[in-house]
Protein backbone atom coordinates (compact mmCIF):
# COMPACT_ATOMS: atom_id res chain seq x y z
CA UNK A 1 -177.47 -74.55 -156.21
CA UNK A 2 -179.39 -73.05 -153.68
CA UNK A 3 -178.01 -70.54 -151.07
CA UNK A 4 -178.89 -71.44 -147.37
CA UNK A 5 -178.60 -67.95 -146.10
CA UNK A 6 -181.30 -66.10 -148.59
CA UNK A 7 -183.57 -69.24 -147.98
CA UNK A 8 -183.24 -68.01 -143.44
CA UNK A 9 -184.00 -64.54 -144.64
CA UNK A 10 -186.81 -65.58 -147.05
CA UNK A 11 -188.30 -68.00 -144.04
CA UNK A 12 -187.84 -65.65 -141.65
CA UNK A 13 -189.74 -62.47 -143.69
CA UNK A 14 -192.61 -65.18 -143.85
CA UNK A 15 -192.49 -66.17 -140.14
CA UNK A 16 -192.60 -62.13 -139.45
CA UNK A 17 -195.37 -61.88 -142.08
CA UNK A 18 -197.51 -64.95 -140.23
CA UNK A 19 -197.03 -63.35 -136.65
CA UNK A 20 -197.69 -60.05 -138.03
CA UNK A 21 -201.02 -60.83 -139.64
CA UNK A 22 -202.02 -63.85 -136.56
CA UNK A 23 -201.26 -60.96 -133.60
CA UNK A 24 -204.92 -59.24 -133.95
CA UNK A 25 -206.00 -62.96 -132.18
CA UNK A 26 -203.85 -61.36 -129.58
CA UNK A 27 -205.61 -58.93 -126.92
CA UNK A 28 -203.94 -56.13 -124.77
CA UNK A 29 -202.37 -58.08 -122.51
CA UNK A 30 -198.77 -58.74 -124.18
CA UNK A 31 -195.92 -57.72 -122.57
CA UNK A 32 -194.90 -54.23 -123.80
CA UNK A 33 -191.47 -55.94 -125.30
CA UNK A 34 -193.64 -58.48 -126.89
CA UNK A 35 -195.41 -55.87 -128.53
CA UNK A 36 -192.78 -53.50 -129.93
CA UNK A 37 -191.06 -57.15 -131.13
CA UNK A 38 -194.35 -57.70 -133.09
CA UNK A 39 -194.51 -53.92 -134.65
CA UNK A 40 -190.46 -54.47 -136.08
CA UNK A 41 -191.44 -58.07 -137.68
CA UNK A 42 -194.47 -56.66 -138.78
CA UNK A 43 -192.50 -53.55 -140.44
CA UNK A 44 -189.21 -55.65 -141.72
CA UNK A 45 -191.38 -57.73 -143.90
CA UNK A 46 -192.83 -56.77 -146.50
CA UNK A 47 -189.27 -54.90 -147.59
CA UNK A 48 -187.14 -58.10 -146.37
CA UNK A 49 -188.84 -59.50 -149.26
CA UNK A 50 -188.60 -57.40 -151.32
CA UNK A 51 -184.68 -57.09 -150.73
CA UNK A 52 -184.33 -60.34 -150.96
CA UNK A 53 -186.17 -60.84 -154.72
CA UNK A 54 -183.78 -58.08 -155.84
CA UNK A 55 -180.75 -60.17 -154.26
CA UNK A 56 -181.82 -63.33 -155.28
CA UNK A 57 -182.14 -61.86 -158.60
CA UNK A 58 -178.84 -60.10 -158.59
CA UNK A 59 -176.81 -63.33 -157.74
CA UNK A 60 -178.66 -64.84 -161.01
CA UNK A 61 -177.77 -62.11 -163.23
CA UNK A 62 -173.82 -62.39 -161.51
CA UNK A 63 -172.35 -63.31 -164.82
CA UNK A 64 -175.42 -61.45 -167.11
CA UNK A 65 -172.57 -59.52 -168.91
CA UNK A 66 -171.45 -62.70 -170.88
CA UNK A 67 -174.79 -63.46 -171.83
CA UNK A 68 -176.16 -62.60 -175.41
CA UNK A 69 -179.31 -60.74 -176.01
CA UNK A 70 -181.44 -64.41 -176.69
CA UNK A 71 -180.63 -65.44 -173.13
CA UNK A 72 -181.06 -62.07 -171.66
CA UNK A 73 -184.38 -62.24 -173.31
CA UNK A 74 -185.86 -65.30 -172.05
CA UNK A 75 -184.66 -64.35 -168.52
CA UNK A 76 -186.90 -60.97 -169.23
CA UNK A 77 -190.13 -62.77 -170.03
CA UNK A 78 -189.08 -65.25 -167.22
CA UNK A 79 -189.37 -61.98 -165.23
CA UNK A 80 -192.33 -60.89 -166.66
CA UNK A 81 -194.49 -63.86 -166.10
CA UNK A 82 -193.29 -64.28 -162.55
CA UNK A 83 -194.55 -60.79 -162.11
CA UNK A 84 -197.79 -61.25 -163.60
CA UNK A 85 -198.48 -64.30 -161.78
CA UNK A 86 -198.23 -62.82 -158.14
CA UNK A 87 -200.51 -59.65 -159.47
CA UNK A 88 -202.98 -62.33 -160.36
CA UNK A 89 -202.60 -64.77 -157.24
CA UNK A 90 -202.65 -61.70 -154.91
CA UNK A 91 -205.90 -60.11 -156.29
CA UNK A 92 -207.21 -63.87 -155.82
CA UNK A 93 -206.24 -63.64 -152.16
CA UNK A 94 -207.97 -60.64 -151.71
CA UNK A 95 -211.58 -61.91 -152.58
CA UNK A 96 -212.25 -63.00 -149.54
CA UNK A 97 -211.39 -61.31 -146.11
CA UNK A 98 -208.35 -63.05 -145.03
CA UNK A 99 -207.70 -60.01 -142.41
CA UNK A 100 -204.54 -59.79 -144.53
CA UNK A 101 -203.25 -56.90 -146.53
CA UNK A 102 -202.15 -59.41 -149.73
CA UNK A 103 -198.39 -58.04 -150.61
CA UNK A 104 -198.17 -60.31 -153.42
CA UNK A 105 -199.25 -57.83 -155.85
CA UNK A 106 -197.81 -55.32 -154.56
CA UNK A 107 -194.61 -57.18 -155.08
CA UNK A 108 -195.89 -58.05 -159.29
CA UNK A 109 -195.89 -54.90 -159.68
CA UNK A 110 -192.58 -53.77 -158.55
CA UNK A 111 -191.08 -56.30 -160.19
CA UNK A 112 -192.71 -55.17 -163.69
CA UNK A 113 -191.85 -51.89 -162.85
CA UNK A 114 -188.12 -53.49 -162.19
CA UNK A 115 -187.82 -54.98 -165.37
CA UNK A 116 -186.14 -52.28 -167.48
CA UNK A 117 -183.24 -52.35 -164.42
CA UNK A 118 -182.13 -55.96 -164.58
CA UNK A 119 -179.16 -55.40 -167.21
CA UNK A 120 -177.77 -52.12 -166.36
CA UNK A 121 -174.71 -51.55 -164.76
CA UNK A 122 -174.65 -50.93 -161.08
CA UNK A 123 -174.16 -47.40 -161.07
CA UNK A 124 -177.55 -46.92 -162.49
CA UNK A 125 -179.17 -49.46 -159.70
CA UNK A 126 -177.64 -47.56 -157.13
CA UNK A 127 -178.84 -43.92 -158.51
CA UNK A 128 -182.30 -44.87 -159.58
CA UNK A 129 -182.45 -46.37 -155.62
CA UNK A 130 -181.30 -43.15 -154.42
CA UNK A 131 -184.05 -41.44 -156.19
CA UNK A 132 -186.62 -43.48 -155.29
CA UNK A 133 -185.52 -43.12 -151.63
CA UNK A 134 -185.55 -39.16 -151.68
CA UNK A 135 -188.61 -38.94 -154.17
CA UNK A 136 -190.90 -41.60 -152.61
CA UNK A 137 -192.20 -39.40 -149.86
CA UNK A 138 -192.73 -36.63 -151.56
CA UNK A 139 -194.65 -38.25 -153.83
CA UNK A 140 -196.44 -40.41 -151.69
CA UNK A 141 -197.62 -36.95 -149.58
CA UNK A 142 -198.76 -35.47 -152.62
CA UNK A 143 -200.67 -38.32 -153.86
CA UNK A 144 -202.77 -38.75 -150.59
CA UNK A 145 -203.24 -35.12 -150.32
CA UNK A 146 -204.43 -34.31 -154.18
CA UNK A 147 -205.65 -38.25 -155.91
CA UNK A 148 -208.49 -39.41 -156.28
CA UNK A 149 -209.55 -43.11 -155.82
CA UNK A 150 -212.74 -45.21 -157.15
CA UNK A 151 -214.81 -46.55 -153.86
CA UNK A 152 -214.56 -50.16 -155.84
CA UNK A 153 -210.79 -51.85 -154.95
CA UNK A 154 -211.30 -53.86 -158.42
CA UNK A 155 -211.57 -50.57 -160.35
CA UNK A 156 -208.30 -50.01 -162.98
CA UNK A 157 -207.78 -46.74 -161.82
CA UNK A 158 -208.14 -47.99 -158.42
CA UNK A 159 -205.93 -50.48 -158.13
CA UNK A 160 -203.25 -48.44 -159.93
CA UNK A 161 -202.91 -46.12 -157.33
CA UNK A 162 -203.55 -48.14 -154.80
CA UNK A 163 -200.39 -50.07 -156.23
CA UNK A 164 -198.07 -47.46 -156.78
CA UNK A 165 -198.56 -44.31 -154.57
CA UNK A 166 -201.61 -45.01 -152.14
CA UNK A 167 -201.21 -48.03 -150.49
CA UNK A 168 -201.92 -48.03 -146.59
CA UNK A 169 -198.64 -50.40 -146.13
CA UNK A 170 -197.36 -51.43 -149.48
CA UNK A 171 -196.79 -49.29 -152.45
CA UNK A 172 -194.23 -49.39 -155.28
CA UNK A 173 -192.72 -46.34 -154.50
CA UNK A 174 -191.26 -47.99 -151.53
CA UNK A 175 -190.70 -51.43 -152.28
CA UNK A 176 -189.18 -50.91 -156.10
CA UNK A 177 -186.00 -49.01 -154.21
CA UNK A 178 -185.46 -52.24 -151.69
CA UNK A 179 -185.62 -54.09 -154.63
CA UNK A 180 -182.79 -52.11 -156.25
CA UNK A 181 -180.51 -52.12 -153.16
CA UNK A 182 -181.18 -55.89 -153.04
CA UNK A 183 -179.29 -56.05 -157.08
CA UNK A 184 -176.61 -53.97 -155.53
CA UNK A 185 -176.14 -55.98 -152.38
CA UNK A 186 -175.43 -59.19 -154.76
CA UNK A 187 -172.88 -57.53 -156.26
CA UNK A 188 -171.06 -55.69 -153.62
CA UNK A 189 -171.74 -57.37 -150.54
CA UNK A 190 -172.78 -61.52 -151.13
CA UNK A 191 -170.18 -63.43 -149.54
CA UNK A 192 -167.75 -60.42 -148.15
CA UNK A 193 -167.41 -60.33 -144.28
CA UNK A 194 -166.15 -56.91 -143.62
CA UNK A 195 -169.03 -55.59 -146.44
CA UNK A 196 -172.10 -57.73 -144.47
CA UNK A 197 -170.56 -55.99 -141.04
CA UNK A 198 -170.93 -52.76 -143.02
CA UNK A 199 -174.15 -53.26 -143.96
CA UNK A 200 -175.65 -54.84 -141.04
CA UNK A 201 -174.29 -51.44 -139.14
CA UNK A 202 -175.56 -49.24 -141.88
CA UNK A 203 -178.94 -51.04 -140.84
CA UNK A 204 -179.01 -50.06 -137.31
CA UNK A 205 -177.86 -46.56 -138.15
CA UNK A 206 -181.08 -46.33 -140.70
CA UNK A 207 -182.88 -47.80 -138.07
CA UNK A 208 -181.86 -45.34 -134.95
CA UNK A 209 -182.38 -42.58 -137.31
CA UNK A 210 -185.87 -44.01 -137.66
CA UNK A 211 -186.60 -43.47 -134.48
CA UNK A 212 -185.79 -39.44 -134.50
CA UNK A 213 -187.20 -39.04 -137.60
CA UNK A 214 -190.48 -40.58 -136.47
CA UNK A 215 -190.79 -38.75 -133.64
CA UNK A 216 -190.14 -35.31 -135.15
CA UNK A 217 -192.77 -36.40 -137.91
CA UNK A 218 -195.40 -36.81 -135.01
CA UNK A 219 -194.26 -33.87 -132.97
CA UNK A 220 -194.95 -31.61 -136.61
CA UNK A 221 -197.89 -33.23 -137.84
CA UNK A 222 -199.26 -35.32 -135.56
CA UNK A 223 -199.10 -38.67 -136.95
CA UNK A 224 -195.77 -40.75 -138.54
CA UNK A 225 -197.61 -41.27 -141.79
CA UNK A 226 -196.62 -44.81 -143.77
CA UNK A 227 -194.62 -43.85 -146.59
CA UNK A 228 -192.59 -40.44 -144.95
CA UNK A 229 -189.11 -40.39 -144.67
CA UNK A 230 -189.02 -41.71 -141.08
CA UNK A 231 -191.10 -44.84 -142.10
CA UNK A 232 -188.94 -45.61 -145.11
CA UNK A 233 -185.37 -45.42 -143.17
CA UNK A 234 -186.98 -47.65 -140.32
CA UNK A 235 -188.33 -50.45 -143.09
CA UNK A 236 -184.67 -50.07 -145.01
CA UNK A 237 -183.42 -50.38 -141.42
CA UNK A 238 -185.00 -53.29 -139.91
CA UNK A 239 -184.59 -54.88 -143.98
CA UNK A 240 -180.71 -54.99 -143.64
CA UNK A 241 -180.73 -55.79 -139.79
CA UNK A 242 -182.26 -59.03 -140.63
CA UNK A 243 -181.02 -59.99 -144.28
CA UNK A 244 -177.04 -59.12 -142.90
CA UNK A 245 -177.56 -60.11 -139.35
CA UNK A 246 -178.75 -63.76 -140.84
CA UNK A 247 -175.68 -63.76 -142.88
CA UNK A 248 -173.40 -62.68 -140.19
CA UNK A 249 -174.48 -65.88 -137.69
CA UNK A 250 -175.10 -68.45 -140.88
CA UNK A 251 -172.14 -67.30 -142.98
CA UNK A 252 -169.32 -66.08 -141.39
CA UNK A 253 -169.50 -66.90 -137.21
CA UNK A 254 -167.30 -69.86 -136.11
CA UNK A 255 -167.71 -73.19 -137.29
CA UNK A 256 -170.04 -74.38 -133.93
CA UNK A 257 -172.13 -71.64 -134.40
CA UNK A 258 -172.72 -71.66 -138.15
CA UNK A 259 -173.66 -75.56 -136.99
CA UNK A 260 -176.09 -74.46 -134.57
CA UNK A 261 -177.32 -71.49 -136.60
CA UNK A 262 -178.06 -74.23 -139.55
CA UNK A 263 -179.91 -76.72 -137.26
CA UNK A 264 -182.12 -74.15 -135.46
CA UNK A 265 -183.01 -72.21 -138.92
CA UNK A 266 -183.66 -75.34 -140.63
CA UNK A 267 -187.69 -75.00 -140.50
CA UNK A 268 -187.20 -71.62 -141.67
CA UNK A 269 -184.79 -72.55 -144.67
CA UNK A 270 -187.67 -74.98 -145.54
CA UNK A 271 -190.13 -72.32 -145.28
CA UNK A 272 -187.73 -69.82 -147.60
CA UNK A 273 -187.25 -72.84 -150.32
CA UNK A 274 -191.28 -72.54 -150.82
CA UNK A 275 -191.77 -69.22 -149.52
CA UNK A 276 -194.79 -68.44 -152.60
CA UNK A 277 -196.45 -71.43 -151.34
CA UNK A 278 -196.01 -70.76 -147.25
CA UNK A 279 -197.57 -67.41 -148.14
CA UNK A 280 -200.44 -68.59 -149.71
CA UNK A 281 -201.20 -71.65 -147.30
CA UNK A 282 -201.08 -69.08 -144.34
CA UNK A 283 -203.43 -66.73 -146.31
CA UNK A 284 -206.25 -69.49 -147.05
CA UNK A 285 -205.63 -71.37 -143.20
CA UNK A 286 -206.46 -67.64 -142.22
CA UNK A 287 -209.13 -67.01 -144.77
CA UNK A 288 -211.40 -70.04 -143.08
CA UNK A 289 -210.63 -68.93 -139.59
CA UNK A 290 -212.07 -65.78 -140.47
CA UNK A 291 -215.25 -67.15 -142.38
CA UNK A 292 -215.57 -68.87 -139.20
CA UNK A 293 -215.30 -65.66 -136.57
CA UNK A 294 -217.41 -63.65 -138.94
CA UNK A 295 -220.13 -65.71 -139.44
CA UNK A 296 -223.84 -64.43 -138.40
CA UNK A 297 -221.59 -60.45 -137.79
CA UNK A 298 -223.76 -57.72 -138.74
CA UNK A 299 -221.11 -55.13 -137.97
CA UNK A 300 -217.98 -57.36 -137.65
CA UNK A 301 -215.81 -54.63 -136.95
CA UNK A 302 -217.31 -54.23 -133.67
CA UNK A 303 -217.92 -57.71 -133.27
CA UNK A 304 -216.68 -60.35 -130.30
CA UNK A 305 -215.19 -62.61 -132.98
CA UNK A 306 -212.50 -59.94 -133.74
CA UNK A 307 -210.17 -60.93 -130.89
CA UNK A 308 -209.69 -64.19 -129.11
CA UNK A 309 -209.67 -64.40 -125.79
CA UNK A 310 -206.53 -65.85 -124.02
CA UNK A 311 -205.23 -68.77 -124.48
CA UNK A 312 -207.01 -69.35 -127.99
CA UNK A 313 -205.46 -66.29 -129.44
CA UNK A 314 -202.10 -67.68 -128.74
CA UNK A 315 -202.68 -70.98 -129.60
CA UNK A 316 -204.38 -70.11 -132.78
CA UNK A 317 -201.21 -67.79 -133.88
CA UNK A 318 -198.56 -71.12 -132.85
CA UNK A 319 -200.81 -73.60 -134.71
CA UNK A 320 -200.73 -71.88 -137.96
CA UNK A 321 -196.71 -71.20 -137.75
CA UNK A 322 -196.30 -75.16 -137.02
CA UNK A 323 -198.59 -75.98 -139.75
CA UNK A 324 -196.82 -74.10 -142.11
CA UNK A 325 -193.49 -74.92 -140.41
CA UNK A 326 -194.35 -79.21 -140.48
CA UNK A 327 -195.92 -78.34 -144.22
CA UNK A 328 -192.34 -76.74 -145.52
CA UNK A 329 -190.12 -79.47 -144.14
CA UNK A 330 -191.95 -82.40 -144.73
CA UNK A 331 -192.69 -81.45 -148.25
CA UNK A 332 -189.17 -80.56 -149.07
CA UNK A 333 -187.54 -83.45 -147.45
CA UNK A 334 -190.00 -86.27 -149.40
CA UNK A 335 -190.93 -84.35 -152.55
CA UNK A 336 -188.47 -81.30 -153.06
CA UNK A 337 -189.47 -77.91 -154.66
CA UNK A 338 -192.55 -76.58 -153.57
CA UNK A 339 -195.87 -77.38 -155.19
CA UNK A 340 -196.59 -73.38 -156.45
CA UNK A 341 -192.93 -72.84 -156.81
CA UNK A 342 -193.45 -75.88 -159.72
CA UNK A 343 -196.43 -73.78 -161.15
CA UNK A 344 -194.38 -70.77 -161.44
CA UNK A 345 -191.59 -72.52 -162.31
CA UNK A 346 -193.53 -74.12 -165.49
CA UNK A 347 -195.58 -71.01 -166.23
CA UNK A 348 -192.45 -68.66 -166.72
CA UNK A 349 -190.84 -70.93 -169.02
CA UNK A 350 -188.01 -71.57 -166.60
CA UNK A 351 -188.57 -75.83 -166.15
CA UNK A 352 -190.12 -77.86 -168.85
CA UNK A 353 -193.92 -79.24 -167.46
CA UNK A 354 -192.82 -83.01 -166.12
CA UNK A 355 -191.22 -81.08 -163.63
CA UNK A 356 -194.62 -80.40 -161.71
CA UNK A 357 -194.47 -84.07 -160.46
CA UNK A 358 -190.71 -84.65 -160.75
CA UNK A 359 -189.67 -86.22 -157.59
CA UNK A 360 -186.54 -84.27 -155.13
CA UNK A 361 -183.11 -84.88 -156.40
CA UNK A 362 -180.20 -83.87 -155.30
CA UNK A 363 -180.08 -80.33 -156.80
CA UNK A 364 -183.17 -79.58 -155.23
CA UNK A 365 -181.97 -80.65 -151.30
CA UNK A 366 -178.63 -79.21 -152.09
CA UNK A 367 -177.32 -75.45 -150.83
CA UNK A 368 -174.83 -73.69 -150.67
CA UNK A 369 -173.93 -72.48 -146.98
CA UNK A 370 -171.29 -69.47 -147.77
CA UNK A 371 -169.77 -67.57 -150.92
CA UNK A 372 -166.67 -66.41 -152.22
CA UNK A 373 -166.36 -62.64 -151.84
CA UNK A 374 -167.55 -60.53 -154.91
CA UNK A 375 -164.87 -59.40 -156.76
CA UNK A 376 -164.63 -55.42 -157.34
């Protein structure tokens, strides 16, 4: 049974991923609303998703405490593998320039990292979270300011700290606490109206904070570094916005509007049923553009094929959402699960292999559009 709501806020973290990474086609001329629009899509997701692995997760491991240890075994190497296969598909991606900073990794590793967490009672979720949150930028400063990194991205030590404490956008010290809320959310909050209201405002308060935080950050130093405090309350912020505000129109709003929500979110549903595939598809569809604009470039960085010029820019950033878009629906309506979704799905040990060309059913269409309130 599938869950209609965390399929919106998986499609929409994919559609804000695909505008983020298709606005350098963009020049200067966007309205200055357009603009900030693009910077909060661009900052909501990369920890939407990862909020929304940890509560996708969470609502699995709902009845965990009745399992015994064989089950909660194979659902641990499940984990594993998953984990191991987007560290290995996102260092793929990043062979070629894509003029995309591959989060797939990123998100293997926190997931790894995660592992140890996915039994233990909720009190320890919600403290380890709160130490991540209050360590993370203290430790991110004093990475940047004292490690050391290998000029080749493929290098171990590299790619460890590249991972971990010295990414430019991603880095596990950030996205292993969203994770961690995400476990708590769907346990405290899935299917409760007056929680989602809470959270949804606790959101908005993260994110106003944000913007103080930020701006004392550049009045001190100069700059509102990725990874300080003021960066990781506006990315919390902008996380729960979405993921309650989603859940607040799709879930709980009259019964017209939950109809409308359902029928306007549909190609975003779609996207969120496949959203490994979706991400990949836009990173290769982007890949060959770039091949393309950078062919012949000495110095491509300073090169005319960086931006478009109007209206290509825009037309080029539409076509690949509708691709992807016509891709997602069409694919689940006539054949189901998604195509890498199978792969993973096989790989982990979580479907037997016949299910790689097993046509849809109705488990597969099905979802779920509300839930019963979490007890406790």
């Amino acid at each position: 049974m599938r869950l209609n709501s965390l399929d919106v806020v998986r499609g929409f973290a994919i559609f804000a991923m695909i505008i983020a990474h298709t606005v350098v086609f963009l020049d200067d001329r966007e309205p200055r609303a357009l603009e900030v629009l693009f910077h909060f899509l661009n900052d909501a997701a990369s920890p939407l998703f990862a909020l929304v692995i940890g509560v996708t997760a969470g609502y699995q491991l709902r009845e965990a405490s009745r399992w015994d240890a064989r089950r909660k075994s194979f659902f641990a190497i499940s984990w594993v593998i998953k984990s191991i296969v987007l560290i290995l598909v996102g260092l793929l991606l990043s062979i070629n320039f894509s003029g995309v900073l591959i989060v797939l990794d990123f998100l293997g590793i926190m997931m790894l990292v995660a592992t140890p967490f996915l039994f233990l009672p909720a009190a320890w979720s919600a403290g380890a979270a709160l130490v991540f949150l209050a360590a993370a930028p203290i430790v991110n400063e004093a990475a940047r300011n004292w490690a050391l990194t290998s000029a080749s991205m493929y290098d171990p030590t590299a790619l460890l700290l590249d991972w971990t404490v010295l990414g430019s956008a991603y880095r596990l010290t950030n996205l292993l606490p969203m994770l961690l809320i995400g476990f708590l959310l769907a346990r405290w909050q899935l299917g409760d109206l007056r929680r989602t209201a809470w959270v949804f405002g606790g959101g908005a308060v993260l994110l106003g904070a944000s913007l103080l935080m930020r701006r004392w950050e550049e009045a001190t130093t100069g700059v509102a570094q990725s990874g300080s405090y003021g960066d990781e309350a506006r990315d919390l912020g902008l996380a729960l916005l979405a993921y309650a505000g989603i859940q607040l129109l799709g879930d709980f709003s009259g019964e017209r509007m939950r109809t409308w929500f359902a029928r306007l979110t549909r190609p975003l549903a779609d996207m969120g049923t496949m959203a490994f595939t979706i991400y990949c598809l836009h990173v290769l569809i982007l890949t060959a553009i770039w091949s393309q604009l950078l062919l012949g470039e000495e110095n491509w960085l300073a090169g005319p094929g960086l931006i478009y010029r109007q209206p290509e820019g825009v037309l080029t950033m539409v076509a690949i959402m509708v691709v992807c878009m016509l891709f997602a629906t069409l694919w689940r309506r006539y054949l189901g699960v998604g195509p890498l979704e199978r792969v993973i799905g096989v790989l982990s040990l979580r479907h037997p292999p016949e299910t790689l060309l097993a046509v849809p059913s109705a488990s597969t269409r099905r979802s779920e559009p509300a839930l019963q309130a979490p007890r406790g």
